[in-house]
C-alpha atoms as a PDB file:
ATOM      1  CA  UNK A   1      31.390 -63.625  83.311  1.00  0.00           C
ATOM      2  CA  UNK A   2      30.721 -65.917  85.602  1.00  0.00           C
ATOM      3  CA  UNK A   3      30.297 -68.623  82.762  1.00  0.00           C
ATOM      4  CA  UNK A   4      33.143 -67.790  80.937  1.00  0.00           C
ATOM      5  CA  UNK A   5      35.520 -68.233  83.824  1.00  0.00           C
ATOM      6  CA  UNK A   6      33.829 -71.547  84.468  1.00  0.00           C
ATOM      7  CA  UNK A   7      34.506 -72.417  80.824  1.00  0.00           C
ATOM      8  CA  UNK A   8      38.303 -71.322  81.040  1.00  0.00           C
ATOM      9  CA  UNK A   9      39.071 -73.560  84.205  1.00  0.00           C
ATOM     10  CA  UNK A  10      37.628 -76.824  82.143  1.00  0.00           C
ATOM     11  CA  UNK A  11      40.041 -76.214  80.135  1.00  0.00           C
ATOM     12  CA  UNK A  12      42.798 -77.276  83.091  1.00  0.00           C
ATOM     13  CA  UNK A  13      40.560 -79.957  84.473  1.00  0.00           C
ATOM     14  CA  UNK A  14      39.667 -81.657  81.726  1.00  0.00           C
ATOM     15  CA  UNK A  15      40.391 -85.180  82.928  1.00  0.00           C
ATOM     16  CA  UNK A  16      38.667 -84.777  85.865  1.00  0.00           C
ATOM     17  CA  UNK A  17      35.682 -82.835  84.251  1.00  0.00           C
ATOM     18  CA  UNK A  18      35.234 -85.262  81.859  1.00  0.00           C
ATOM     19  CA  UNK A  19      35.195 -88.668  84.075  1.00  0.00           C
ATOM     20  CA  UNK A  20      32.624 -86.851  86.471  1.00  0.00           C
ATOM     21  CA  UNK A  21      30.209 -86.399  83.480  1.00  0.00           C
ATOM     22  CA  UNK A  22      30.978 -89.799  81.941  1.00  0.00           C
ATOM     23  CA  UNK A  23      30.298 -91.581  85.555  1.00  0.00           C
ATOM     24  CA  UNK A  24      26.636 -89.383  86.003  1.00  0.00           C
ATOM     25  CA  UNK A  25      25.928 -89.913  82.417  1.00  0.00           C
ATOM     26  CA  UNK A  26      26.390 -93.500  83.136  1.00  0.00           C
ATOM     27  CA  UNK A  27      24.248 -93.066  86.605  1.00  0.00           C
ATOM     28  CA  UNK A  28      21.511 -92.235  84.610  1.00  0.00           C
ATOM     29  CA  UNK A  29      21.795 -94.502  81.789  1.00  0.00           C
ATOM     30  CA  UNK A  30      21.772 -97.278  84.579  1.00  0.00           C
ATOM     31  CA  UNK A  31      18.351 -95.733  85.907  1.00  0.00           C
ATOM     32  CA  UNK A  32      16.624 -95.983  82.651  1.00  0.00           C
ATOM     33  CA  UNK A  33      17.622 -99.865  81.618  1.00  0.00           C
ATOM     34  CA  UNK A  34      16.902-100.625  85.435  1.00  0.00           C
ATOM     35  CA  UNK A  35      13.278 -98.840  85.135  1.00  0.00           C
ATOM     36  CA  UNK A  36      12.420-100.449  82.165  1.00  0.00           C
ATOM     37  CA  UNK A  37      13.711-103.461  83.135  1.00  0.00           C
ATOM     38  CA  UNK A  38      11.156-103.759  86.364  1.00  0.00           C
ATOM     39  CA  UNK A  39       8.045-102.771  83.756  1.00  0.00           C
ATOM     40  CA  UNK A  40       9.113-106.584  82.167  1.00  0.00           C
ATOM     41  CA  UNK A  41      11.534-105.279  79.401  1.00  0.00           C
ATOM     42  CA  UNK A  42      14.169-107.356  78.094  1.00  0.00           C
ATOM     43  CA  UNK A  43      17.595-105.985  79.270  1.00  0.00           C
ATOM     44  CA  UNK A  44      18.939-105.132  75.189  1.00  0.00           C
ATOM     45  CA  UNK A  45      15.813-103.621  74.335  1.00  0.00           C
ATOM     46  CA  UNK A  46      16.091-101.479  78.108  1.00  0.00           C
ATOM     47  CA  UNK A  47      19.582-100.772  77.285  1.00  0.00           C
ATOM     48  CA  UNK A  48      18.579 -99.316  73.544  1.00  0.00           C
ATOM     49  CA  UNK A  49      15.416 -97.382  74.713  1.00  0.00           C
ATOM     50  CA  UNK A  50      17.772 -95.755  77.127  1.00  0.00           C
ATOM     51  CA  UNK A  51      20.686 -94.804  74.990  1.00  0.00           C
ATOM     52  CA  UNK A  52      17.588 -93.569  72.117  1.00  0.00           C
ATOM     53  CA  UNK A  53      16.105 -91.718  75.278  1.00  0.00           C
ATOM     54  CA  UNK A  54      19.542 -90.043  76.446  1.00  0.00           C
ATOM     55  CA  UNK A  55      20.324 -89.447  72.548  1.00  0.00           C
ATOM     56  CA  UNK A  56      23.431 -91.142  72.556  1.00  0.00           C
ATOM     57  CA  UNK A  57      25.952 -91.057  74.903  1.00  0.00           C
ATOM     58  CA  UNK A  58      28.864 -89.777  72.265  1.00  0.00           C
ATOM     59  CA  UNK A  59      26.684 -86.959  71.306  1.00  0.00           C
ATOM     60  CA  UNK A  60      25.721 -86.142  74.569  1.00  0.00           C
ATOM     61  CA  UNK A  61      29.368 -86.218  75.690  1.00  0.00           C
ATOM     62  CA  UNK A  62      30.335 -83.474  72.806  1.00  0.00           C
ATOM     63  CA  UNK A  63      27.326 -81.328  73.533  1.00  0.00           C
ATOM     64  CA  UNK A  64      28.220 -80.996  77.141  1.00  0.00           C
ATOM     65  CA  UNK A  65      31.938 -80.120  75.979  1.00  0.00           C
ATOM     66  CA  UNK A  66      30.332 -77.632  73.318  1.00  0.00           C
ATOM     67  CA  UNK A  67      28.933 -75.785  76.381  1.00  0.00           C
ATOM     68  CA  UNK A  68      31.195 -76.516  80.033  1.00  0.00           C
ATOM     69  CA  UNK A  69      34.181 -75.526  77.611  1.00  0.00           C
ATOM     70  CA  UNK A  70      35.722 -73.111  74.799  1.00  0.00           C
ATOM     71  CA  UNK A  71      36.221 -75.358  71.508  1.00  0.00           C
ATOM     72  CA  UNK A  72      38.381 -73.045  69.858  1.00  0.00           C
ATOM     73  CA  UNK A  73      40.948 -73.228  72.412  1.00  0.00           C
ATOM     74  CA  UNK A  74      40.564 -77.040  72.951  1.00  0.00           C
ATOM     75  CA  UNK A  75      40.725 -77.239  68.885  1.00  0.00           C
ATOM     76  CA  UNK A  76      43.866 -74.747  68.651  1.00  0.00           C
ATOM     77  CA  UNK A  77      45.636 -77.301  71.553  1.00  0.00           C
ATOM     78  CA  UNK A  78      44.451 -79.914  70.061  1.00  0.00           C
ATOM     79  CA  UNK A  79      46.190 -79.213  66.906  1.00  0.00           C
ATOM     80  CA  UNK A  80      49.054 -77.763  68.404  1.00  0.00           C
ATOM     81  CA  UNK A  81      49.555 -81.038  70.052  1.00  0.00           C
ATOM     82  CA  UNK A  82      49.242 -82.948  66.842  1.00  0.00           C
ATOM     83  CA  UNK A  83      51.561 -81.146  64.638  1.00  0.00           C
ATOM     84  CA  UNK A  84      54.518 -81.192  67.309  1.00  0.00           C
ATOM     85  CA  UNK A  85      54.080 -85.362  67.338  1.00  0.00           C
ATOM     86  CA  UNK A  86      54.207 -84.442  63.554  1.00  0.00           C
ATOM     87  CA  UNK A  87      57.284 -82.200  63.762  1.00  0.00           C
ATOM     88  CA  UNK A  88      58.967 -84.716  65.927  1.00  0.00           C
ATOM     89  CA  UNK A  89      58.116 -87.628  63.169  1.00  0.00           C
ATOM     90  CA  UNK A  90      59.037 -86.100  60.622  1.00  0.00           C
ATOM     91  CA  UNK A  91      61.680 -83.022  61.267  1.00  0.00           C
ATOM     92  CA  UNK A  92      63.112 -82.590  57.652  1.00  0.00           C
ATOM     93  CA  UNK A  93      59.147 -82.443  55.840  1.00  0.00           C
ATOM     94  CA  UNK A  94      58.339 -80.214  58.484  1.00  0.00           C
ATOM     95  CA  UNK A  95      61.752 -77.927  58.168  1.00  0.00           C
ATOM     96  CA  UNK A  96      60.833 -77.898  53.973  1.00  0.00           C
ATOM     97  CA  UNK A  97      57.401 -76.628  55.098  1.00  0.00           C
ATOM     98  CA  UNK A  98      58.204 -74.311  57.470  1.00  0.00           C
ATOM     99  CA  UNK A  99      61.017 -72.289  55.180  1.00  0.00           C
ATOM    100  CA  UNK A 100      58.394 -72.613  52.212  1.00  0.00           C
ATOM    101  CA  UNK A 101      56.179 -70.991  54.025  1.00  0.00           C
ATOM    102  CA  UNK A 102      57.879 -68.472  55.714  1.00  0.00           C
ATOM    103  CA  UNK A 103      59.352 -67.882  51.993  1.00  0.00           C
ATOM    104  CA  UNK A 104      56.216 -67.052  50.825  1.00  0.00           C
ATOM    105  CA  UNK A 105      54.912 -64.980  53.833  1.00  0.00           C
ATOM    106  CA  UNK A 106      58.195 -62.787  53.312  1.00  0.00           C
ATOM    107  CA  UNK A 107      57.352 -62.341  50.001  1.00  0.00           C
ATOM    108  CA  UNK A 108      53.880 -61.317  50.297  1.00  0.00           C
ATOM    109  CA  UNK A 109      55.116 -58.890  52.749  1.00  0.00           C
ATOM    110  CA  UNK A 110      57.317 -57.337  51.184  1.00  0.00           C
ATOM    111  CA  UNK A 111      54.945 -56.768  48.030  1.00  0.00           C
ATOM    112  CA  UNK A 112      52.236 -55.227  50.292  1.00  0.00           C
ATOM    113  CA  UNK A 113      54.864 -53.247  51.702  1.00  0.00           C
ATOM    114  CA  UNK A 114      55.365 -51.848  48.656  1.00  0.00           C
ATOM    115  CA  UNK A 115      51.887 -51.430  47.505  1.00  0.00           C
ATOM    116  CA  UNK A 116      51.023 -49.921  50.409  1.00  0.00           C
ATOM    117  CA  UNK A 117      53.472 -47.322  50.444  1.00  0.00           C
ATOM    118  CA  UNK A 118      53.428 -46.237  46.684  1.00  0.00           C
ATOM    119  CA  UNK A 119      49.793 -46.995  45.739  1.00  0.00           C
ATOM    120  CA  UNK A 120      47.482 -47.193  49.299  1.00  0.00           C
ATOM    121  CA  UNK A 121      49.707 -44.063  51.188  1.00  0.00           C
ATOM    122  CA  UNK A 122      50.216 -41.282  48.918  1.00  0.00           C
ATOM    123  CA  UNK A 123      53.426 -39.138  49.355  1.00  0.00           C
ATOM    124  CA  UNK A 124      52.939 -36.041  52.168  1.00  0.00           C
ATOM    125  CA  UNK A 125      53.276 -33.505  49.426  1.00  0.00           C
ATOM    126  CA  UNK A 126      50.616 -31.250  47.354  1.00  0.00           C
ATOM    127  CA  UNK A 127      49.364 -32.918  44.576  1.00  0.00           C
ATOM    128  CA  UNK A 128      52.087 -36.002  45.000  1.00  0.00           C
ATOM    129  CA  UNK A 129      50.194 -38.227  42.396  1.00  0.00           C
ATOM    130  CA  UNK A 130      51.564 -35.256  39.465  1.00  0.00           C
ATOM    131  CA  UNK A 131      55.293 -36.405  41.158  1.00  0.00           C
ATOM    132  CA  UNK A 132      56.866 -38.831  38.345  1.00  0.00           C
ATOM    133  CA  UNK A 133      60.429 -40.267  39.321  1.00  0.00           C
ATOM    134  CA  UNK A 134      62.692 -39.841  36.193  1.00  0.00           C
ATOM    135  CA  UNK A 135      65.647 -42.369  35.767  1.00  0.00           C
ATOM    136  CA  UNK A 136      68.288 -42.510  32.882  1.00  0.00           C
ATOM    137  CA  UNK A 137      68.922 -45.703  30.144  1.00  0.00           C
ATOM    138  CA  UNK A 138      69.961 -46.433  26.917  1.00  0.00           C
ATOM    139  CA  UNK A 139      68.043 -49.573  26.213  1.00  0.00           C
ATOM    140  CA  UNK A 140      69.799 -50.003  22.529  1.00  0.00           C
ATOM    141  CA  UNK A 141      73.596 -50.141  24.640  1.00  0.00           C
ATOM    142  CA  UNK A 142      72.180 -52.497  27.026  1.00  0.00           C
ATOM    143  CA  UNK A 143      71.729 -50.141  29.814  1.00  0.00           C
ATOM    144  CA  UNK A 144      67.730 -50.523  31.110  1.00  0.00           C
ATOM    145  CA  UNK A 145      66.113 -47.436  31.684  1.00  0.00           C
ATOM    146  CA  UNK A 146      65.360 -47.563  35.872  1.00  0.00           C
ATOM    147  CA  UNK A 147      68.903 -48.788  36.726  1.00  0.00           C
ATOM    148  CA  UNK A 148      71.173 -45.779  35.889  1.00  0.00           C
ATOM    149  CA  UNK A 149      70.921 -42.166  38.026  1.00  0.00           C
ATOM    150  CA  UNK A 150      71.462 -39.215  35.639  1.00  0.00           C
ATOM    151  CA  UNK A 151      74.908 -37.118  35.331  1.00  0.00           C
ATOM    152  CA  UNK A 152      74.873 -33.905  36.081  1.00  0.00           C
ATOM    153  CA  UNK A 153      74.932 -32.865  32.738  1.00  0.00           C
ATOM    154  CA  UNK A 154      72.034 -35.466  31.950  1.00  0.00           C
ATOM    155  CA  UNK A 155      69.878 -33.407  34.289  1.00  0.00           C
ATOM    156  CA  UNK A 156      70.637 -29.859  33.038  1.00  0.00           C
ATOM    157  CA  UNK A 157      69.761 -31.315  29.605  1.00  0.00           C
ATOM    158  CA  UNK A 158      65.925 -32.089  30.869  1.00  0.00           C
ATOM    159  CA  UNK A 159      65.690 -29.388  33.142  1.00  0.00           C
ATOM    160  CA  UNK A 160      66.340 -27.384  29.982  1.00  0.00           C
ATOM    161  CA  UNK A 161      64.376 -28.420  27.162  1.00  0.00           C
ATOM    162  CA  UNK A 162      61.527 -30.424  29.315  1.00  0.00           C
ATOM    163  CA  UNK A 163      58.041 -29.137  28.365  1.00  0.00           C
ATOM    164  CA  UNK A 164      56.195 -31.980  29.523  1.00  0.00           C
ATOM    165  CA  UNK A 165      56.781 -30.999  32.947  1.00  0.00           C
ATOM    166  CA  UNK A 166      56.388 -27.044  35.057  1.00  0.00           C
ATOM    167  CA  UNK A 167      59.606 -27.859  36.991  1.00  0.00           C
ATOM    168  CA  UNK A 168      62.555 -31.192  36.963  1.00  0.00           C
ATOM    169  CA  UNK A 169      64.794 -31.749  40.297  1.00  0.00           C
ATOM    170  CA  UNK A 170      67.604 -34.062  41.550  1.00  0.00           C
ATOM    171  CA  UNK A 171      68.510 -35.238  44.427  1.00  0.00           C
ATOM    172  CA  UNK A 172      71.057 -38.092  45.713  1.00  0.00           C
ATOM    173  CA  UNK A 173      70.671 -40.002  48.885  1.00  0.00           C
ATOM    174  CA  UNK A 174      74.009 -40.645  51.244  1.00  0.00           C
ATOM    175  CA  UNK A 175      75.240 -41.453  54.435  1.00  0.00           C
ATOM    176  CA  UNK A 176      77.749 -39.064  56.255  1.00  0.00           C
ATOM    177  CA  UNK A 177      79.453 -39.146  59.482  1.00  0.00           C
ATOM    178  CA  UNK A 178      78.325 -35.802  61.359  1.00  0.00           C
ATOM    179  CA  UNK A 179      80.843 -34.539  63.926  1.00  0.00           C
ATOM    180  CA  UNK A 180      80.827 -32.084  66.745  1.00  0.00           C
ATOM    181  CA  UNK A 181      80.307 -31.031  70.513  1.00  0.00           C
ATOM    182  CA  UNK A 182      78.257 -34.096  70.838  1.00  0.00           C
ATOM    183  CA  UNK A 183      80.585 -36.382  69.617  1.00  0.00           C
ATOM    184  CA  UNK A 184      79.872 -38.259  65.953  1.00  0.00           C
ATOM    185  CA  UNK A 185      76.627 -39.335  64.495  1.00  0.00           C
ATOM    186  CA  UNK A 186      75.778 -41.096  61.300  1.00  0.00           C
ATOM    187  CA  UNK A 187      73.006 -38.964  59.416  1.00  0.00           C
ATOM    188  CA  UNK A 188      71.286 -40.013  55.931  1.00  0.00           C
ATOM    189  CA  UNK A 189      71.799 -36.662  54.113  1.00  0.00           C
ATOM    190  CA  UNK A 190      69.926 -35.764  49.903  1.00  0.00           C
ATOM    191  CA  UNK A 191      72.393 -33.453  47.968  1.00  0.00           C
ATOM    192  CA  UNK A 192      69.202 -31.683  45.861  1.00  0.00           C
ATOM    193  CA  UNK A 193      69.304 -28.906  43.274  1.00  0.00           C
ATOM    194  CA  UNK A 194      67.400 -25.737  44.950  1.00  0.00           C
ATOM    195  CA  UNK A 195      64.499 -26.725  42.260  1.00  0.00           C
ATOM    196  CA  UNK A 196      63.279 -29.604  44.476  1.00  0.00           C
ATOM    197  CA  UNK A 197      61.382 -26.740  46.950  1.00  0.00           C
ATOM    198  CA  UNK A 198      59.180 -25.667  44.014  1.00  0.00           C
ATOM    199  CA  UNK A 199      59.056 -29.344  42.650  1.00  0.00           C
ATOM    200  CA  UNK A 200      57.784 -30.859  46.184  1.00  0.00           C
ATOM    201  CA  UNK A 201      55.909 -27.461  47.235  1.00  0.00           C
ATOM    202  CA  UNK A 202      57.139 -27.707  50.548  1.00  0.00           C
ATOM    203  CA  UNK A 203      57.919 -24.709  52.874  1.00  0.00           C
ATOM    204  CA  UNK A 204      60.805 -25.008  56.294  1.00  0.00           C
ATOM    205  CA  UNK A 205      59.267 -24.701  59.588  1.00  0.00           C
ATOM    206  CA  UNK A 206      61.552 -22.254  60.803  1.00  0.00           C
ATOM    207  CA  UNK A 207      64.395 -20.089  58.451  1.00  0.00           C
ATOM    208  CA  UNK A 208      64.722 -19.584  54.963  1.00  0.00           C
ATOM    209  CA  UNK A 209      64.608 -22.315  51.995  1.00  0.00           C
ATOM    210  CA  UNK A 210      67.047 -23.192  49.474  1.00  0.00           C
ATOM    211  CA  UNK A 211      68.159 -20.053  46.954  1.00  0.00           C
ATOM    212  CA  UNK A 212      67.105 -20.087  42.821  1.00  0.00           C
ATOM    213  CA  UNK A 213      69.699 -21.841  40.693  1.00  0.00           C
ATOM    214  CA  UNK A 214      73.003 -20.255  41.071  1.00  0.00           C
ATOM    215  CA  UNK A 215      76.274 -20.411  40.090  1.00  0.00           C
ATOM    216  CA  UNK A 216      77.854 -23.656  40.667  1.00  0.00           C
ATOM    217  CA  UNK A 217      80.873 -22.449  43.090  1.00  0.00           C
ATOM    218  CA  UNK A 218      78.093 -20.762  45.476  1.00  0.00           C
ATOM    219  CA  UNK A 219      78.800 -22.199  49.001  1.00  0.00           C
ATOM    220  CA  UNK A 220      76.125 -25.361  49.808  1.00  0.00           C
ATOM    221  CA  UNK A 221      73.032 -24.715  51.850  1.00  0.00           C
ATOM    222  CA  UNK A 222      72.208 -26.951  54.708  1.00  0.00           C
ATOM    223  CA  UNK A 223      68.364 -27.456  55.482  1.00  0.00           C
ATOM    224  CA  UNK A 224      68.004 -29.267  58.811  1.00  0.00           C
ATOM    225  CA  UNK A 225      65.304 -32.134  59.406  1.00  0.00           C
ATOM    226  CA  UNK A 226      63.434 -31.168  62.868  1.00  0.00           C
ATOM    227  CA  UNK A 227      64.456 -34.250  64.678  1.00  0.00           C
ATOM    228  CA  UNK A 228      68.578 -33.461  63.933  1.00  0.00           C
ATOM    229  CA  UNK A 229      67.719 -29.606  64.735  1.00  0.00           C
ATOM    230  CA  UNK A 230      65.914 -30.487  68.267  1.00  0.00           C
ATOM    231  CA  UNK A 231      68.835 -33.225  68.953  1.00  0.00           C
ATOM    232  CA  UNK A 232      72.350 -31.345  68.239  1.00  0.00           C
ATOM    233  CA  UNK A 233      71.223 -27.685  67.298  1.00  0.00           C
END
């Protein structure tokens, strides 16, 4: 701990760090040529044999920054440093780059997103990978199939005659405007044909579930989510 701590203040006394270890490394560089000097060496050849025996002052300099500091950190300032002066050089490059990438980071987000929540997280319902999402289209009218939600009478047709499948539902997904004692609140409600219980094998926490097919003037049936129950009922 002790060395970490003594790593992470270098990093704010750097200057002073680093002229401290430049004026001993010099100290001792001075001792060598002067010792070899008094044995009757010239002063260039005392001056190599000491920089050979201290291994080179530039190398010595970085190994003693490799270990009285953290080099990530200094690398990740370093940097930082450099592409600012690089930002303020050059503000439209760097304006193109940044949008480009943020571009393609939104992008690559938004595809994992979706990978991840229809292939890597399966839906929270028995057997969810025998659930198949039907959509209406015409392709020879120019109406792609995946782009058109079926009519009522669309549905009744497949719910009918499918064989392919043990049960077909439908729902729709809207937004109301919920009033009451505690004032209005904007809820995200699915209008779904009773079918969708035995379709998604789901039971209700509490009460009773939606009713078999019925006639179509039968008074709607509204199942409550637990987080609208706990808030308002």
């Amino acid at each position: 701990m002790r060395r970490w701590l003594l790593r992470l203040a270098a990093l704010f006394d750097k200057t002073r760090r680093e002229k401290e270890f430049a004026d001993e490394l010099n100290a001792h560089l001075d001792a060598h040529i002067a010792d070899s000097v008094r044995r009757g060496m010239p002063l260039q050849t005392a001056r190599r044999d000491a920089m050979i025996t201290l291994g080179g002052v530039d190398m010595t300099k970085e190994l003693y920054r490799e270990h009285r500091s953290l080099p990530i950190v200094e690398s990740c300032l370093r940097e930082s440093r450099q592409a600012f002066h690089r930002i303020r050089r050059s503000p439209a490059f760097t304006s193109a780059a940044v949008l480009s990438l943020a571009l393609a980071i939104a992008a690559n987000v938004s595809i994992f997103a979706v990978v991840e929540r229809v292939v890597l997280n399966a839906l929270p319902y028995p057997d969810s990978g025998r659930l198949v999402s039907l959509d209406f289209g015409i392709p020879s009218r120019g109406i792609p199939s995946g782009f058109t939600s079926m009519t009522p009478r669309q549905y009744s047709h497949y719910a009918g005659n499918a064989r392919t499948f043990s049960d077909v539902a439908a729902y729709r997904i809207e937004d109301r405007t919920l009033v009451g004692g505690a004032g209005a609140e904007r809820i995200r409600i699915a209008r779904a044909t009773p079918s969708l219980t035995s379709v998604l094998r789901v039971a209700p926490a509490a009460g009773r579930w939606f009713p078999k097919d019925g006639p179509r003037s039968a008074a709607p049936i509204a199942v409550l989510s637990h987080g609208l129950w706990a808030r308002r009922y």
